[in-house]
Protein backbone atom coordinates (compact mmCIF):
# COMPACT_ATOMS: atom_id res chain seq x y z
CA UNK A 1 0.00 0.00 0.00
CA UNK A 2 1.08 3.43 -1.03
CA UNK A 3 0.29 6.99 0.33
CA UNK A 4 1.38 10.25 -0.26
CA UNK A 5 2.76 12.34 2.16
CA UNK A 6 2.99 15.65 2.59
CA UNK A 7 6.63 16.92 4.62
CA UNK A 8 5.34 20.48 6.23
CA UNK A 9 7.90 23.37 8.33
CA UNK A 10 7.00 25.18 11.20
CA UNK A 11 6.93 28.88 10.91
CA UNK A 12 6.15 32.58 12.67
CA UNK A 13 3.91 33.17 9.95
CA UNK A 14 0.42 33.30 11.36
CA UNK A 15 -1.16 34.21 8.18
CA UNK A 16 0.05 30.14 6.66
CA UNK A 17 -1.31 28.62 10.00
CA UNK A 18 2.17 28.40 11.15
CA UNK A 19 3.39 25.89 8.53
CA UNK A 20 4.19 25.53 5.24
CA UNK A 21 5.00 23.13 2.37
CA UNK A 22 8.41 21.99 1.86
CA UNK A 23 8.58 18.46 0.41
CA UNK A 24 6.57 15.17 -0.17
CA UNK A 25 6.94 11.71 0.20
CA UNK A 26 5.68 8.20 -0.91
CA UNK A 27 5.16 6.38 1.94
CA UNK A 28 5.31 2.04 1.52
CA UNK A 29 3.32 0.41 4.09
CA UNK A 30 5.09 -2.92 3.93
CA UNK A 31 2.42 -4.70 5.84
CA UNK A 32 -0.73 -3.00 4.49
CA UNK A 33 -2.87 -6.21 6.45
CA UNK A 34 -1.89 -5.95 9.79
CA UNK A 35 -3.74 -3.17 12.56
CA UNK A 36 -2.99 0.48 11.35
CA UNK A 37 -0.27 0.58 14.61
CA UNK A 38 1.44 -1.68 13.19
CA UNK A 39 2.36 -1.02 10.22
CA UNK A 40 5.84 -0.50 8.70
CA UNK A 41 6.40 2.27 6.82
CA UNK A 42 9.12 3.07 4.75
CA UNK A 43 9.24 6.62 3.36
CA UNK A 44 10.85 7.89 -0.31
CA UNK A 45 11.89 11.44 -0.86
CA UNK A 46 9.89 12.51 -4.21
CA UNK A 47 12.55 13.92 -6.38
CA UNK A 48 10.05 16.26 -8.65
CA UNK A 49 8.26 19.16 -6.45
CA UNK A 50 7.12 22.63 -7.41
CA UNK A 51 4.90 24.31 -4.93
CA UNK A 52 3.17 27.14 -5.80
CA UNK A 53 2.54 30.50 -3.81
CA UNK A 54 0.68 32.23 -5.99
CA UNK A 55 -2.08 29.55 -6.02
CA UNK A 56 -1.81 28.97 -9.58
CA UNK A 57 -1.89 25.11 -9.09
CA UNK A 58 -2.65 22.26 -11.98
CA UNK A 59 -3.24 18.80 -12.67
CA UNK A 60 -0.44 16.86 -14.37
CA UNK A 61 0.10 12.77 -15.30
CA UNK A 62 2.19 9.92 -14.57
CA UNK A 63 2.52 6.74 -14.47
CA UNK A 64 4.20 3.93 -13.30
CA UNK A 65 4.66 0.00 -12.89
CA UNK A 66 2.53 -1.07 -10.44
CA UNK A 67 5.18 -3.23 -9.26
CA UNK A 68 8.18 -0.62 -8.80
CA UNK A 69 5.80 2.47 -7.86
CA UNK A 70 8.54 3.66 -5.58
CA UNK A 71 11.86 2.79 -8.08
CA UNK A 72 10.89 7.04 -9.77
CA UNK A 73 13.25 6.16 -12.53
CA UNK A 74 10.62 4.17 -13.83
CA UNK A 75 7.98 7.18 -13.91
CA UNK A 76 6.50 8.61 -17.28
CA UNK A 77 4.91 11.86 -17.66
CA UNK A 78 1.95 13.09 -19.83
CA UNK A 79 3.34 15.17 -22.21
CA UNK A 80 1.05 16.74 -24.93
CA UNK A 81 -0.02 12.93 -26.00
CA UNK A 82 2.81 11.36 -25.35
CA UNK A 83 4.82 9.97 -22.24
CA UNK A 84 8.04 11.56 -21.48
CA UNK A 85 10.74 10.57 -18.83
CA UNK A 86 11.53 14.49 -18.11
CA UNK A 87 9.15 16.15 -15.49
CA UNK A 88 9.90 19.39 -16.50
CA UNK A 89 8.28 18.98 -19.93
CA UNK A 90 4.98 17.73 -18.40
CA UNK A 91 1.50 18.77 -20.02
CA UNK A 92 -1.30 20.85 -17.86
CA UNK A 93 -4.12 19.20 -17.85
CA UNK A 94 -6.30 21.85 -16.27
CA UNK A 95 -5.13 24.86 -13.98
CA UNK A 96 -6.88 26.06 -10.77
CA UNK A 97 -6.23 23.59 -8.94
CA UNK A 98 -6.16 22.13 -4.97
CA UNK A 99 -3.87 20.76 -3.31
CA UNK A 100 -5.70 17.44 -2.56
CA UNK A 101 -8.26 16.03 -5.20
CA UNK A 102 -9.80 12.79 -6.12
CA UNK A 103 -9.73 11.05 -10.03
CA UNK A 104 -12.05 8.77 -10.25
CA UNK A 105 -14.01 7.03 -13.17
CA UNK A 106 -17.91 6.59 -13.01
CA UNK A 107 -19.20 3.84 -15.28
CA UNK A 108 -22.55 4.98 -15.38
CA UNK A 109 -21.22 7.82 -17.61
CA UNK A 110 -18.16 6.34 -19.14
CA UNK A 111 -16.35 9.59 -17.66
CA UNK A 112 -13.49 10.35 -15.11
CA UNK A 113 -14.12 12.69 -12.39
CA UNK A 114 -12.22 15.38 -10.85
CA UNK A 115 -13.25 16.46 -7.27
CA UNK A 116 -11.85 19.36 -5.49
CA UNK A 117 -12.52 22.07 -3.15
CA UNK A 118 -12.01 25.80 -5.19
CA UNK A 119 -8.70 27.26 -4.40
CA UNK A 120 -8.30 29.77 -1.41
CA UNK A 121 -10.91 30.10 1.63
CA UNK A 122 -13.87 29.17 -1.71
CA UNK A 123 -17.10 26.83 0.50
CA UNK A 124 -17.58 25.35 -3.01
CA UNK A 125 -16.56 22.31 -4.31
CA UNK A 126 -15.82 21.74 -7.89
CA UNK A 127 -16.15 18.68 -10.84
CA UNK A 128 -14.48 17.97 -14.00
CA UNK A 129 -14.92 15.67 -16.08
CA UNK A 130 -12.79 13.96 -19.18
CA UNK A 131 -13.28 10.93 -21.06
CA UNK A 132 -9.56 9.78 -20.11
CA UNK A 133 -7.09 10.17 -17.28
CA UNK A 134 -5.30 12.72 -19.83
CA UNK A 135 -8.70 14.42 -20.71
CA UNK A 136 -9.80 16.91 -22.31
CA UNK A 137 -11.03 18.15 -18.92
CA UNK A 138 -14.07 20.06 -18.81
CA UNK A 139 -14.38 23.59 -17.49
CA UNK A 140 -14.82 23.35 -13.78
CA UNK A 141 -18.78 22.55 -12.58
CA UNK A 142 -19.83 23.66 -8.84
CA UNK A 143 -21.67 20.62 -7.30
CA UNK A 144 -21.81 22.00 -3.43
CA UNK A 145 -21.75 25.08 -1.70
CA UNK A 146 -20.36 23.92 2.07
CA UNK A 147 -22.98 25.42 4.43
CA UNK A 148 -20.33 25.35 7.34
CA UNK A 149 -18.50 28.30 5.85
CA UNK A 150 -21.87 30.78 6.32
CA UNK A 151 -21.70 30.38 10.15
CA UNK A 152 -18.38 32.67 10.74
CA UNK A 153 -15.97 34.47 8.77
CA UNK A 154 -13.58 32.41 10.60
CA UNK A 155 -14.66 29.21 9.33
CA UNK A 156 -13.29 27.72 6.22
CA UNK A 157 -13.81 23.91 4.21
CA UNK A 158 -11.17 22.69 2.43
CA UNK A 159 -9.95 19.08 1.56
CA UNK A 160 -13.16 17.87 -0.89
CA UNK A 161 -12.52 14.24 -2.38
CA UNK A 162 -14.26 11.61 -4.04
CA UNK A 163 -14.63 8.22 -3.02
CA UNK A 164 -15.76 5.43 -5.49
CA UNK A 165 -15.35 2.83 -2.80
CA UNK A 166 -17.95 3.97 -0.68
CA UNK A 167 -20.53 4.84 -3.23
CA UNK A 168 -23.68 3.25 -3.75
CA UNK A 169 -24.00 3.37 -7.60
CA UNK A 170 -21.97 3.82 -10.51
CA UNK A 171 -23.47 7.27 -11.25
CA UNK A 172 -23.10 8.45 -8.00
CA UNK A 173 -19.87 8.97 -5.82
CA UNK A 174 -19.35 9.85 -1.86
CA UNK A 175 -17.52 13.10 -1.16
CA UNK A 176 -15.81 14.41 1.95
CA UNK A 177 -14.89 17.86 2.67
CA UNK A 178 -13.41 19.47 5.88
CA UNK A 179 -14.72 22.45 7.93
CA UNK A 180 -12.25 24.20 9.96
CA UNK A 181 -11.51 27.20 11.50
CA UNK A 182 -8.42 30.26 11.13
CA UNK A 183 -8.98 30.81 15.37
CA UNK A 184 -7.70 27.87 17.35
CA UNK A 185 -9.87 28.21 19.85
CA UNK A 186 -13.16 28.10 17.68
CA UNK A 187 -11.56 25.07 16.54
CA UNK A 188 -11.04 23.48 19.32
CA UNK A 189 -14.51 24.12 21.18
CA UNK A 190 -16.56 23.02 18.02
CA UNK A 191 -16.98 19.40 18.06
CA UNK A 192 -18.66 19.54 14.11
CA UNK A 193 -15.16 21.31 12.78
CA UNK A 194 -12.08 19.39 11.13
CA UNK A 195 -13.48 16.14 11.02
CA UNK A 196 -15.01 14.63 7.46
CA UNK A 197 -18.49 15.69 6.23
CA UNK A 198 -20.06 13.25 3.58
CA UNK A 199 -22.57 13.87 0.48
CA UNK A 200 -23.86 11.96 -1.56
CA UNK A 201 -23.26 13.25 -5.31
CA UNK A 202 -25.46 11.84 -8.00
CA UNK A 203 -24.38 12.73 -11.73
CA UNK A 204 -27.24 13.37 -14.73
CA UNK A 205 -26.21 11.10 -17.11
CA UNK A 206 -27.42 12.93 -19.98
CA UNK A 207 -25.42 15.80 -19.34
């Protein structure tokens, strides 16, 4: 089992919630069946990272044996239809990104689908949709508007994903988003914020 990590630095900066980005990591749970506690994970340094700080933030593609996903000499990148070995000539899929999304495909509609929260403080959360992992991706559709984010100016959502596992059909998908808050405190006291929140999204096939 594989999961990506993200490696975060303390700083004075209030405004960044006293971290930031620095790094990520592919972590290899070597015993994926035993209890969560157990497990043994073994971490790899991702060699490719660009963060950006202006919030311009896209989608890219690559792939990998399934076999050697943590061997990165063996990673391919999408590069305007065809699959390159040099990360810095990788294609844009779509732009406007978050930091955390979900691909998944939906056989009810023979499409793959992109779930996100918008970028910055935004309570929506945002679908795309392409016919492959490589696209064309559509313009960006609003499917939620997180309520939690009308009780305070101090409370944000963040963190939308998709999960085909969980869903109930194959033209409808389970999405989680997270409420939290820029004060601590408000945090802290408020048993409904940072913790998942689950909808139920079902997609018109016809359109």
């Amino acid at each position: 089992m594989y999961i990506f990590l993200l490696l975060l630095e303390r700083t004075a900066d209030r405004k960044s919630f006293g971290f930031k980005i620095v790094g990520s990591q592919l972590g290899q749970v070597t015993n994926p069946g035993d209890a969560p506690a157990d497990w043994r994970l073994i971490r790899h340094r991702i060699p490719w990272r660009r963060f950006s700080v202006s919030g311009d933030k896209s989608m890219i593609l690559a792939r990998a044996p399934e076999t050697r996903l943590e061997q990165f000499d063996q990673w391919c990148f999408f590069s305007a239809g065809q699959w390159v070995e040099d990360f810095d000539q990788t294609s844009r899929l779509c732009n406007d990104m978050a930091n955390e999304f979900s691909v998944s495909y939906l056989a009810a509609i023979d499409q793959y689908v992109v779930v996100y929260s918008e970028s910055g403080f935004s309570k929506n959360i945002a679908a795309r949709f392409a016919p492959d992992p490589w696209g064309p991706w559509s313009e960006p559709r609003r499917i939620y508007a997180c309520p939690d984010a009308d009780r305070s100016d101090d409370i944000f959502c963040y963190a939308a994903k998709g999960h085909p596992d969980l869903s109930p059909a194959s033209d409808a998908i389970i999405v989680t988003y997270v409420a939290n808050s820029v004060d601590f405190t408000t945090m802290a006291a408020d048993a409904t914020l940072y913790r998942p929140h689950f909808l139920r999204v079902r997609f018109n096939i016809s359109n």
